[in-house]
Every structure is written in structure tokens, then in C-alpha cells.
C-alpha atoms as a PDB file:
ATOM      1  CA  UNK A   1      99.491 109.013 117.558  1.00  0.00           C
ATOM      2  CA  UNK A   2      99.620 113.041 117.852  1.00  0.00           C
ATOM      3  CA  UNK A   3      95.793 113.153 119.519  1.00  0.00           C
ATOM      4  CA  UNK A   4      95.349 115.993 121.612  1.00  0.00           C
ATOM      5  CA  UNK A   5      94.772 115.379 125.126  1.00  0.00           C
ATOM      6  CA  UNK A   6      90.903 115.340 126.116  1.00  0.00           C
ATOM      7  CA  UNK A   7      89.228 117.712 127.466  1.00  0.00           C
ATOM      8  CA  UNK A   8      86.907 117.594 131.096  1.00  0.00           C
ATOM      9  CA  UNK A   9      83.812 117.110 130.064  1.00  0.00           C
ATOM     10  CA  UNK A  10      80.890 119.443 131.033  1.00  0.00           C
ATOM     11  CA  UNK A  11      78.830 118.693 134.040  1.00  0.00           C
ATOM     12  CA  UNK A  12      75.389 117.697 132.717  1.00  0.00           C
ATOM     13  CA  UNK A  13      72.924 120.318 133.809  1.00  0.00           C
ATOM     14  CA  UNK A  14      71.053 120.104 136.798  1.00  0.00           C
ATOM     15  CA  UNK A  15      73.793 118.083 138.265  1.00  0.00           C
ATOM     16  CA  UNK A  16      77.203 118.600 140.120  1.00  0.00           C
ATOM     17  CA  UNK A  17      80.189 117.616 138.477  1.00  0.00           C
ATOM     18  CA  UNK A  18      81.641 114.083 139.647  1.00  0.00           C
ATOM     19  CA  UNK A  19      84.810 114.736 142.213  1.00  0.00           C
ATOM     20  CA  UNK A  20      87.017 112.204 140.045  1.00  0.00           C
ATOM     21  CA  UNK A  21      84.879 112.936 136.838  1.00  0.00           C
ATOM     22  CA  UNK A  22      87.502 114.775 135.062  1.00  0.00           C
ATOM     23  CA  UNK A  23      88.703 112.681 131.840  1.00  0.00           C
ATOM     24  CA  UNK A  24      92.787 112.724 132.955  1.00  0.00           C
ATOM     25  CA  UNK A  25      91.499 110.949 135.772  1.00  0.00           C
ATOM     26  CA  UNK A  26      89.130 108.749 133.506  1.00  0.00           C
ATOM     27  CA  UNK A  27      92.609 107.968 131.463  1.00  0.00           C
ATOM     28  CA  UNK A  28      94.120 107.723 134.654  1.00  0.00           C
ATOM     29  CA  UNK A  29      92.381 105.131 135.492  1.00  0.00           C
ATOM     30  CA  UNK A  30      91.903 103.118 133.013  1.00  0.00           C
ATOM     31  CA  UNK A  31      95.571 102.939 132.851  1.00  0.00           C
ATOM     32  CA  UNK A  32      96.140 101.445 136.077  1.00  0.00           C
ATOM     33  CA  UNK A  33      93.428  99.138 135.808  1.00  0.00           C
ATOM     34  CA  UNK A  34      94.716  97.220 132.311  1.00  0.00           C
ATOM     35  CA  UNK A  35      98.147  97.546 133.847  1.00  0.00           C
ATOM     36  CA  UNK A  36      96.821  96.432 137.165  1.00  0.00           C
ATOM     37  CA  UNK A  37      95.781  93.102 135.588  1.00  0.00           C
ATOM     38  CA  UNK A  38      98.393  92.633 132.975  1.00  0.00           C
ATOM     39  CA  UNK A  39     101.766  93.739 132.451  1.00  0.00           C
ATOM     40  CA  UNK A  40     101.897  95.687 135.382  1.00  0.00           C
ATOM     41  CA  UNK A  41     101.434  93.323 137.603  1.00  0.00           C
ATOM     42  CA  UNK A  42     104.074  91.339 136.058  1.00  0.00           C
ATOM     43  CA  UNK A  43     106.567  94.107 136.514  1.00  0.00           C
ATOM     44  CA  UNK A  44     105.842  94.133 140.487  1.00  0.00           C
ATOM     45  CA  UNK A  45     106.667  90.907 140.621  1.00  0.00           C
ATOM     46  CA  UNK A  46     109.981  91.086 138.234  1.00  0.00           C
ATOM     47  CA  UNK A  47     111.322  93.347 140.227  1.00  0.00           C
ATOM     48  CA  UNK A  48     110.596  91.055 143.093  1.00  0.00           C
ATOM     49  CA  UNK A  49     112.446  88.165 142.088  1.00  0.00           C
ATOM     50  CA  UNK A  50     115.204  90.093 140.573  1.00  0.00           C
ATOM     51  CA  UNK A  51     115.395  90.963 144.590  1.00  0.00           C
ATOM     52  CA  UNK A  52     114.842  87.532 145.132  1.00  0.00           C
ATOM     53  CA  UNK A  53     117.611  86.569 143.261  1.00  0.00           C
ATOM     54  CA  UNK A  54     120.320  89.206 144.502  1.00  0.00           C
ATOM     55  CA  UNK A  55     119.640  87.973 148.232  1.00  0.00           C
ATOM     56  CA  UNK A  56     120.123  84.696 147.079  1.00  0.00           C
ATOM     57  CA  UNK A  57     123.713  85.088 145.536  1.00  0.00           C
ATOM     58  CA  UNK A  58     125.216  86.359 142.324  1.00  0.00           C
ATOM     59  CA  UNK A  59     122.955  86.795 139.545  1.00  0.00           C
ATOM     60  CA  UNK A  60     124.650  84.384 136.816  1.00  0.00           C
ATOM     61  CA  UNK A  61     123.852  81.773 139.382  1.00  0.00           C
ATOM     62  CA  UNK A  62     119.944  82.074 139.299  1.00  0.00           C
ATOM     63  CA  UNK A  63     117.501  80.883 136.971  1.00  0.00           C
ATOM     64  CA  UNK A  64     114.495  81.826 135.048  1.00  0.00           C
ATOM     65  CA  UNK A  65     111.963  79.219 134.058  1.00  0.00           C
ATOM     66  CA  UNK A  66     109.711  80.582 131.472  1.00  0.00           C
ATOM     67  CA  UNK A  67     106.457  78.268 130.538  1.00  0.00           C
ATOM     68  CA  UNK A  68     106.792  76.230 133.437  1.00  0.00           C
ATOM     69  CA  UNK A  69     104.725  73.074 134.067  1.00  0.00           C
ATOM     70  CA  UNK A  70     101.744  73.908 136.369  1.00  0.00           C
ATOM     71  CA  UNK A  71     100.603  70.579 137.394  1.00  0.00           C
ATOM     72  CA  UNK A  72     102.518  66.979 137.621  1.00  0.00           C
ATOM     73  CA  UNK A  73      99.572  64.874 135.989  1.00  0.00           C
ATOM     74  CA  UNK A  74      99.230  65.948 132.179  1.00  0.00           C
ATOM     75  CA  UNK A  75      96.095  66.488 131.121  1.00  0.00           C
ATOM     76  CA  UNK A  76      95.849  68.625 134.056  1.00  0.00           C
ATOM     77  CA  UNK A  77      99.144  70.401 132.874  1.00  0.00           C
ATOM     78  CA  UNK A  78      97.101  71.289 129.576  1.00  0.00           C
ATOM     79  CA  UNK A  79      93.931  72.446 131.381  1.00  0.00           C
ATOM     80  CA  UNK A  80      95.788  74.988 133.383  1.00  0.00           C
ATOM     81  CA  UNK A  81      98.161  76.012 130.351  1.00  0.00           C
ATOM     82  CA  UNK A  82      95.196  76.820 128.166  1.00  0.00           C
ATOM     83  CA  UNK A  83      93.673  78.423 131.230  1.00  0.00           C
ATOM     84  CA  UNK A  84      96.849  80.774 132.025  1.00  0.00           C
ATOM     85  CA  UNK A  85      96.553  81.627 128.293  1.00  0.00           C
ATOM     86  CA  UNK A  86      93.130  82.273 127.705  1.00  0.00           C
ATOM     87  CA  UNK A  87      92.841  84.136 130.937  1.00  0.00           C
ATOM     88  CA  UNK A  88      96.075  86.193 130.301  1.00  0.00           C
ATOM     89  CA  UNK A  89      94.053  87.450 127.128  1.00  0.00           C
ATOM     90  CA  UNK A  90      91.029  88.948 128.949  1.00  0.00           C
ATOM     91  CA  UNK A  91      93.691  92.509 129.408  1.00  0.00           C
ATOM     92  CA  UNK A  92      94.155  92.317 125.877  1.00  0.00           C
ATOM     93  CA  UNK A  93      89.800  92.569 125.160  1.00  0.00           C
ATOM     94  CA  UNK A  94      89.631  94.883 127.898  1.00  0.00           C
ATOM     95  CA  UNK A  95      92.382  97.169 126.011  1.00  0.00           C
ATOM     96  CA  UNK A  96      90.392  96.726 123.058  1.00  0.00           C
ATOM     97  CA  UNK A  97      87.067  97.784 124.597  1.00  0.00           C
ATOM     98  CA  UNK A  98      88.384 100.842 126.183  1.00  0.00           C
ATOM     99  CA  UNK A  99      89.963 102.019 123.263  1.00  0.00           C
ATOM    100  CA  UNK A 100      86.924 101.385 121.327  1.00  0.00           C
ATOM    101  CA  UNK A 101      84.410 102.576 123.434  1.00  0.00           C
ATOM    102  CA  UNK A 102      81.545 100.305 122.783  1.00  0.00           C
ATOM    103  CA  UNK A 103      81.382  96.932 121.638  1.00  0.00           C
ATOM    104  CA  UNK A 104      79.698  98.073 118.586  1.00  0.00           C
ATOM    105  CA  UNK A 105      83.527  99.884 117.881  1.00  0.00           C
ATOM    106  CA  UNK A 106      85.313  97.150 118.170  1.00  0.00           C
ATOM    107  CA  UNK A 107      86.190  96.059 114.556  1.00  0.00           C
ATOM    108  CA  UNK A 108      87.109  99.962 113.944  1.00  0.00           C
ATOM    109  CA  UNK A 109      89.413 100.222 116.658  1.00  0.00           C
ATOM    110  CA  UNK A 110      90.960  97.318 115.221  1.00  0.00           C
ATOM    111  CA  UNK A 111      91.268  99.013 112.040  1.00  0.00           C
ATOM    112  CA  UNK A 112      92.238 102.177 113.540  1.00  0.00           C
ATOM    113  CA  UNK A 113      95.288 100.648 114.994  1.00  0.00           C
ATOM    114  CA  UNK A 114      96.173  97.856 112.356  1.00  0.00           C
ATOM    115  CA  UNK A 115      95.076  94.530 114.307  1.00  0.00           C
ATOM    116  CA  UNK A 116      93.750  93.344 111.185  1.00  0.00           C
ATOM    117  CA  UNK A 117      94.089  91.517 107.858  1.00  0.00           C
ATOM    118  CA  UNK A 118      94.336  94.062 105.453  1.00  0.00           C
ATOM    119  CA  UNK A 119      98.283  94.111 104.564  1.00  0.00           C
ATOM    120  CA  UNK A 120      98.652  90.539 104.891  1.00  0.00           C
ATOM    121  CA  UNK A 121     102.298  90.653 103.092  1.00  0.00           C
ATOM    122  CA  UNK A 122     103.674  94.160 104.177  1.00  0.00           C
ATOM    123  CA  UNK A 123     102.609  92.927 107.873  1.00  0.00           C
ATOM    124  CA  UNK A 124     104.474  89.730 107.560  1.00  0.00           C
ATOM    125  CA  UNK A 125     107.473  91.251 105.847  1.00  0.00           C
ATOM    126  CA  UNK A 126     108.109  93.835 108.301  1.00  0.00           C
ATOM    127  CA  UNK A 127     107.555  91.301 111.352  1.00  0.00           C
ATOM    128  CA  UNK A 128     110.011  89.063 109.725  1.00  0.00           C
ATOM    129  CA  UNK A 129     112.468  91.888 109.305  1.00  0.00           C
ATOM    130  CA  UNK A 130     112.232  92.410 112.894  1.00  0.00           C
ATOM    131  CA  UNK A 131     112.023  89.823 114.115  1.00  0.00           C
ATOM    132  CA  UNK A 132     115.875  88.726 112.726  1.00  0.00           C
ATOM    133  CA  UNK A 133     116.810  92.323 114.016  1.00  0.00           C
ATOM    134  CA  UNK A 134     115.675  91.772 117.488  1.00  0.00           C
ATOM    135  CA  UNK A 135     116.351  88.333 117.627  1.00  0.00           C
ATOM    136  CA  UNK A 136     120.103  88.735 116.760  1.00  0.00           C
ATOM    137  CA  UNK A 137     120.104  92.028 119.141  1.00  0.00           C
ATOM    138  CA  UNK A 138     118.840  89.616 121.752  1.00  0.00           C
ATOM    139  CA  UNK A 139     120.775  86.416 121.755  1.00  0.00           C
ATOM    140  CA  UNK A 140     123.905  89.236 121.994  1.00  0.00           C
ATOM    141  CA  UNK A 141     122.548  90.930 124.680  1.00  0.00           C
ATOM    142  CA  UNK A 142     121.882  87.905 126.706  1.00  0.00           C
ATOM    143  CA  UNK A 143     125.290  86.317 125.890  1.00  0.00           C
ATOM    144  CA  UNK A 144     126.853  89.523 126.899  1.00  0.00           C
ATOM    145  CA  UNK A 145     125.090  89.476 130.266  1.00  0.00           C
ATOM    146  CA  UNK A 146     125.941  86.038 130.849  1.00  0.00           C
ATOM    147  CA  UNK A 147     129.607  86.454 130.189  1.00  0.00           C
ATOM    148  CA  UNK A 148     129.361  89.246 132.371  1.00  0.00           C
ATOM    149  CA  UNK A 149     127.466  87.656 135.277  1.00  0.00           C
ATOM    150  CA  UNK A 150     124.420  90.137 134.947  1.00  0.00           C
ATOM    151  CA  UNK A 151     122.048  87.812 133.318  1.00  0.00           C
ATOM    152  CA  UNK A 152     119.955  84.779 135.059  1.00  0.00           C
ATOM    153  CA  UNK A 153     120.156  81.616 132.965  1.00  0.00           C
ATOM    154  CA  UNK A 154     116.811  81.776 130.973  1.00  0.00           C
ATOM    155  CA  UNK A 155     114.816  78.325 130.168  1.00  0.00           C
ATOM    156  CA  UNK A 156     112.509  79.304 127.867  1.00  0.00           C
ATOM    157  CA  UNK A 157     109.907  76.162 128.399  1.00  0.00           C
ATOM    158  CA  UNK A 158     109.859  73.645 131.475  1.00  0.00           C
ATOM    159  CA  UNK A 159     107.072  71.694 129.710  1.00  0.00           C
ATOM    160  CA  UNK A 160     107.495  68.003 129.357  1.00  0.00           C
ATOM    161  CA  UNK A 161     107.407  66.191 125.985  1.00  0.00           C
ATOM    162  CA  UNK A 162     104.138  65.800 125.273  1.00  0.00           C
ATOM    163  CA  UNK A 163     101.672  65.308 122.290  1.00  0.00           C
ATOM    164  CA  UNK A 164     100.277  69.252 122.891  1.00  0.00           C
ATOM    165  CA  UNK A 165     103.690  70.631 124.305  1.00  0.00           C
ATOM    166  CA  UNK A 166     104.120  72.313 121.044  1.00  0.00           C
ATOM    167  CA  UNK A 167     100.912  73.378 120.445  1.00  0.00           C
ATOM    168  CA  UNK A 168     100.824  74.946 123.829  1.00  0.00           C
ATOM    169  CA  UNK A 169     103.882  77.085 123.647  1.00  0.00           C
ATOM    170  CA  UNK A 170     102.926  78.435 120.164  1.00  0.00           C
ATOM    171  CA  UNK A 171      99.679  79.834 121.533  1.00  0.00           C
ATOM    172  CA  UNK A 172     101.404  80.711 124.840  1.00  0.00           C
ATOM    173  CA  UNK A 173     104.293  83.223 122.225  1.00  0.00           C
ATOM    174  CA  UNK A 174     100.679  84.456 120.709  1.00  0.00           C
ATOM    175  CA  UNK A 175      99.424  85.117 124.404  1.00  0.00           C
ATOM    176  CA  UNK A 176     102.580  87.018 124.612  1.00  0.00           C
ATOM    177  CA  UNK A 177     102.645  88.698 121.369  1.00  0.00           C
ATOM    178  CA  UNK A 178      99.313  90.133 122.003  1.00  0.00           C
ATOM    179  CA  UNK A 179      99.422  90.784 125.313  1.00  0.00           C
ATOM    180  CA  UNK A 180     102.528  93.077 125.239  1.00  0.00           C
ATOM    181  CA  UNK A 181     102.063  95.006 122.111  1.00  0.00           C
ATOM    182  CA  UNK A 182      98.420  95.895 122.395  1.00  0.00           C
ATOM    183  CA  UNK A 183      98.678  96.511 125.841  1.00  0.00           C
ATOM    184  CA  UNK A 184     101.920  98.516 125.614  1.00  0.00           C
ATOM    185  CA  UNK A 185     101.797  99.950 122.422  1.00  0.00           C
ATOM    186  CA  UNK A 186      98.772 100.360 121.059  1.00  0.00           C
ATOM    187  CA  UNK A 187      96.801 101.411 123.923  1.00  0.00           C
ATOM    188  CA  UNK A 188      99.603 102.697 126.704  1.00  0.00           C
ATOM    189  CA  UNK A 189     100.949 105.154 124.226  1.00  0.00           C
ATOM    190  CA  UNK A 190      97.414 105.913 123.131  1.00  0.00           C
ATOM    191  CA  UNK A 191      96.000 106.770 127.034  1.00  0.00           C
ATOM    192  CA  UNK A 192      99.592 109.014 127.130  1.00  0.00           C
ATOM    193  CA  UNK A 193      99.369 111.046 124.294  1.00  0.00           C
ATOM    194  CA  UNK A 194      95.568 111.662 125.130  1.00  0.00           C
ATOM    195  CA  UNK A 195      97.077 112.845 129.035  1.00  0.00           C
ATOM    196  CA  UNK A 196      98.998 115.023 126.653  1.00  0.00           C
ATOM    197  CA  UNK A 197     102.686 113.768 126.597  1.00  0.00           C
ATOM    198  CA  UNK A 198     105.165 114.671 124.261  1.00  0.00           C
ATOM    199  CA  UNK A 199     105.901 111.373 122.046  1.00  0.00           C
ATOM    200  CA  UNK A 200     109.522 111.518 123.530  1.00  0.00           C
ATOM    201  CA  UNK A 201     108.326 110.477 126.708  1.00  0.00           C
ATOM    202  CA  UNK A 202     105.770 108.003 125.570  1.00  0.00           C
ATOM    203  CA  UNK A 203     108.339 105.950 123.851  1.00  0.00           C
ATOM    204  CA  UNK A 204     110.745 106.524 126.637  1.00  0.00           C
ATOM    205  CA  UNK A 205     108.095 105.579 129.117  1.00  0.00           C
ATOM    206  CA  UNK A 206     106.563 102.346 127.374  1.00  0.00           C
ATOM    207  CA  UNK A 207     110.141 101.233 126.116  1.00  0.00           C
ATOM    208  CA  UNK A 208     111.414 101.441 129.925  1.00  0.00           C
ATOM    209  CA  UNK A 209     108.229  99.654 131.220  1.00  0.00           C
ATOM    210  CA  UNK A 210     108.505  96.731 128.358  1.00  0.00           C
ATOM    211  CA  UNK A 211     112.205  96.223 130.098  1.00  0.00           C
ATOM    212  CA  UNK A 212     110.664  95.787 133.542  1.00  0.00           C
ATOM    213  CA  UNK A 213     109.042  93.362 133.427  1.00  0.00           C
ATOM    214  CA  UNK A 214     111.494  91.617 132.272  1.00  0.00           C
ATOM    215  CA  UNK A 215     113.943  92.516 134.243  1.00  0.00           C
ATOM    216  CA  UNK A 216     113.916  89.457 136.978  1.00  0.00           C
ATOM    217  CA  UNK A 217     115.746  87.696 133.940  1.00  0.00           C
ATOM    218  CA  UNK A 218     118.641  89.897 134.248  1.00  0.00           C
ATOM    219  CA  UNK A 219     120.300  92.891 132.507  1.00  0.00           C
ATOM    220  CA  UNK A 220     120.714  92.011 129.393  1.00  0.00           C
ATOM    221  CA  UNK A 221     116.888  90.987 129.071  1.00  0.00           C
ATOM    222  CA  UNK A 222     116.028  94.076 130.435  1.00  0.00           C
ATOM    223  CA  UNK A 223     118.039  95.999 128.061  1.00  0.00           C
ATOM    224  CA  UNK A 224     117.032  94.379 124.632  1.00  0.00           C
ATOM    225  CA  UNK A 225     113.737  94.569 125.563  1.00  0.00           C
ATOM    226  CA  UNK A 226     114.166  98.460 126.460  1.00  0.00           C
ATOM    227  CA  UNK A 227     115.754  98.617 122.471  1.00  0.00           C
ATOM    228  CA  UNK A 228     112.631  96.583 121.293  1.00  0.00           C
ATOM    229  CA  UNK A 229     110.305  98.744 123.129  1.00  0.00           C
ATOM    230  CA  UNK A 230     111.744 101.554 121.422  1.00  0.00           C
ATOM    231  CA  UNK A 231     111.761 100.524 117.616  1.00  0.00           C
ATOM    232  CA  UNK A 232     108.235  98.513 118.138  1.00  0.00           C
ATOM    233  CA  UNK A 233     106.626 101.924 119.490  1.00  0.00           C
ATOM    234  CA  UNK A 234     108.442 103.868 116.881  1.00  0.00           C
ATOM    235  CA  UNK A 235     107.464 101.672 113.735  1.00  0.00           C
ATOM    236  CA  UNK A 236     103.678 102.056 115.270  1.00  0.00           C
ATOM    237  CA  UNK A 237     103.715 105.720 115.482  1.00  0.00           C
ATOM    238  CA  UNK A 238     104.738 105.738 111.770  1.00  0.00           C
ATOM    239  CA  UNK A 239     103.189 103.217 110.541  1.00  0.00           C
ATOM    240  CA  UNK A 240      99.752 103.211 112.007  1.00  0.00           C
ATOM    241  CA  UNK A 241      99.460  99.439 112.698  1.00  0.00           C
ATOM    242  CA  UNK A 242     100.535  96.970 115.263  1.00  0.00           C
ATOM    243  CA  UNK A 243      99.946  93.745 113.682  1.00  0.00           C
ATOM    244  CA  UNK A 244     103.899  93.829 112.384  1.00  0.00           C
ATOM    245  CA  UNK A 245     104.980  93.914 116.116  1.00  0.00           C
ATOM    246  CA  UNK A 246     102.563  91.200 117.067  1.00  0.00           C
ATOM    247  CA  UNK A 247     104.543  88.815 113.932  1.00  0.00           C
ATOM    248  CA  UNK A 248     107.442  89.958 115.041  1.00  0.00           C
ATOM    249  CA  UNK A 249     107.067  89.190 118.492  1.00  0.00           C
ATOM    250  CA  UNK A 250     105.045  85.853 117.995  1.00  0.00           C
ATOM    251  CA  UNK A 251     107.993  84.603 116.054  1.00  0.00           C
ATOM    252  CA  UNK A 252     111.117  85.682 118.814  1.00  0.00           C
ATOM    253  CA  UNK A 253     108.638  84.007 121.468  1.00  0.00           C
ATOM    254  CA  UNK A 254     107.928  80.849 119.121  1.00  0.00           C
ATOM    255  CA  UNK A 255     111.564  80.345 117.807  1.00  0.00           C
ATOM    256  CA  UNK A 256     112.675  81.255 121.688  1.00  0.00           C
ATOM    257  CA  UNK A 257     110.352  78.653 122.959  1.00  0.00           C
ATOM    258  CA  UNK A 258     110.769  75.992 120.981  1.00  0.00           C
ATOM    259  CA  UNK A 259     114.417  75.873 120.397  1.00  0.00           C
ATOM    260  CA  UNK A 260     116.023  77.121 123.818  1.00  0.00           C
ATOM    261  CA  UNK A 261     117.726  74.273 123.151  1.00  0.00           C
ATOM    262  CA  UNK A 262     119.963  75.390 120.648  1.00  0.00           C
ATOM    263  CA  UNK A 263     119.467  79.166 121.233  1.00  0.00           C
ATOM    264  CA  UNK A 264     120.367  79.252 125.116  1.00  0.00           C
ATOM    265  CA  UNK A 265     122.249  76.256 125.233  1.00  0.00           C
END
């Protein structure tokens, strides 16, 4: 995670060098376009309906529907589920094909950054670790904000009951897994460290943007996720591989999901 920033590149001969050519603004760029159609556009619109939510009265009072239904008729509910979820995926490939540079790179960029099968056991051991870490950290957090009035009531799946309802909101904490710690982890804090920040900042910066968009749930959302942006980032910078955080953050999302019931209340 210590790469040096990239050079400009050299103007090919016999041609003028590009205005926006330089490779900051390459990284640049690429930044705000996986952002653009990802995460980051889900932290505009957090902070929007956190406004949202403070016009409308006191923030213990509103509610946050996660995995709503999409459609009244079934079926159709499924078709635009799996939809949301395998569209919501196209940042994560598009991550992956930056990093990698070619499509011919994929599978080593996957190595490079531990999306793989290698360390089957060590991977699921240390995503089961955290995952009762953050899990506890989080159900605290989000009591304490409730008792506090700081923190919307969260319900985690407005699905019906429904032969795939299940199904669905296993691959939708796998959408999420993926999405958020390739996206933020692997690649954000790869594109920053090649601009050439300090690690300090990089975990400062993805751990602050994890919380936002989050944060129309409430404060204490916002802050366990800031916590769980900083330990995920952390344990990837030493150990080289993301596939722990994706475990770990499959099974909060799955448990989460499935039994808000007993969790949330």
C-alpha cells in the first residue's frame, strides 16, 4: 500500500502533450468516475435525506428502510431486486479493470489485492473475528443513538415473505460486501497513495467517506461505520488482502438482514 505516486508520463514524440494528460489527473479521474457511479453517489444522496429528515422533525422519529420492495406484484419484485444487484456490481468490475489495467490483468489484480481463494481458512477466520467485533460495536452504537435521539429507526429489509426473499437479501449483503470494500478499500486507498498521500490520510479519508454514506441512518451508523472503515483499511494495509473484509462484511449485512427482527427490534 506504500506505492509511490506516478509520475506524468512523457509526451510521445512528434506530438504535444494532452492538456489533462498528466497521470494525477488520470487518477483523478478515475476516482470520481467509480465514485460517481457507486458509493459516491450514495453519499450525495445520504446526506440528502439526513436533510430530509431534520426538516421533517427530530431524528429518532424518522426511518430508514433498507432492501425495500421495488414493485407490488412479485415476480416483478425479484426482477428488479436481481437487477439493482447485478447492476450495483458493474462499479465493482470497473474498479477491478482500472486497477488491473487490461482485461488480460484481471486474475493478478485479484491476487495482488487478495480477492481470491488462496487462504480459504485464515480469510474466513479473520472475517469471523470481525465480524463479532463490528457487529457488537454496532448494535451499541445504534442503541446508543437511539437512546439518545440521534439515530433513525433502521429496517434492515422491507421485502415480503416470499419463496426468494432470502435468497435475495443474501446476494443483496454480497452486493454490499463487494461493493464497499473493493471500491473503498482496495482501490480508493490504492488511487490515494498513487496521488501520493500519506497513509494517515488515506485511512482517515476512506474511513470518513465509508460513514457518509451512511449517515442518512443517523449518528450512530455513521460513527461505527467511521470505526469499521478504519480497522477494515488498516487490516488491508497489513495484510495485503481484502477478501477478510468482504466475509466480514457479507456476514454483518446477512445476519443484519435477515434477523432485524431480533437485532433492531
Amino acid at each position: 500500500m506504500s506505492t509511490p505516486a506516478v509520475p506524468d508520463p512523457p509526451a510521445t514524440p512528434g506530438r504535444a502533450a494532452p492538456v489533462l494528460g498528466s497521470a494525477r489527473a488520470d487518477l483523478w479521474t478515475q476516482v470520481l468516475l467509480v465514485l460517481g457511479v457507486s458509493l459516491g453517489a450514495s453519499a450525495v444522496y445520504a446526506v440528502l435525506s439526513l436533510a430530509e429528515h431534520l426538516a421533517r422533525g427530530p431524528l429518532a422519529e424518522a426511518q430508514a428502510t433498507l432492501n425495500p420492495a421495488l414493485s407490488p406484484l412479485p415476480l416483478l419484485d425479484l426482477a428488479r431486486q436481481l437487477a439493482g444487484i447485478g447492476l450495483d456490481l458493474v462499479p465493482v468490475l470497473l474498479a477491478l479493470y482500472l486497477l488491473a489495467g487490461s482485461a488480460a490483468a484481471l486474475p493478478a489484480v485479484l491476487r495482488r489485492i487478495g480477492l481470491d481463494a488462496r487462504m480459504p481458512w485464515p480469510d474466513l477466520g479473520l472475517g469471523a473475528v470481525l465480524f463479532l467485533l463490528m457487529g457488537l460495536g454496532t448494535l451499541a452504537l445504534y442503541a446508543a443513538g437511539r437512546a439518545l435521539g440521534l439515530t433513525a429507526a433502521v429496517s434492515t429489509s422491507g421485502l415480503g415473505e416470499h419463496w426468494w426473499t432470502v435468497p435475495v437479501l443474501l446476494a443483496s449483503a454480497l452486493r454490499h460486501a463487494l461493493v464497499e470494500e473493493v471500491v473503498v478499500v482496495a482501490f480508493l486507498a490504492d488511487r490515494l497513495t498513487r496521488l501520493g498521500w500519506r497513509w494517515p490520510a488515506v485511512l482517515a479519508a476512506t474511513a470518513v467517506f465509508r460513514g457518509l454514506y451512511h449517515v442518512y441512518q443517523g449518528v450512530g451508523p455513521f460513527l461505527g461505520n467511521v470505526v469499521m472503515g478504519l480497522v477494515f483499511a488498516e487490516l488491508y494495509r497489513r495484510t495485503g488482502r481484502v477478501m477478510p473484509l468482504v466475509v466480514a462484511h457479507f456476514l454483518l449485512d446477512a445476519v443484519g438482514f435477515l434477523g432485524s427482527a431480533w437485532l433492531l427490534g
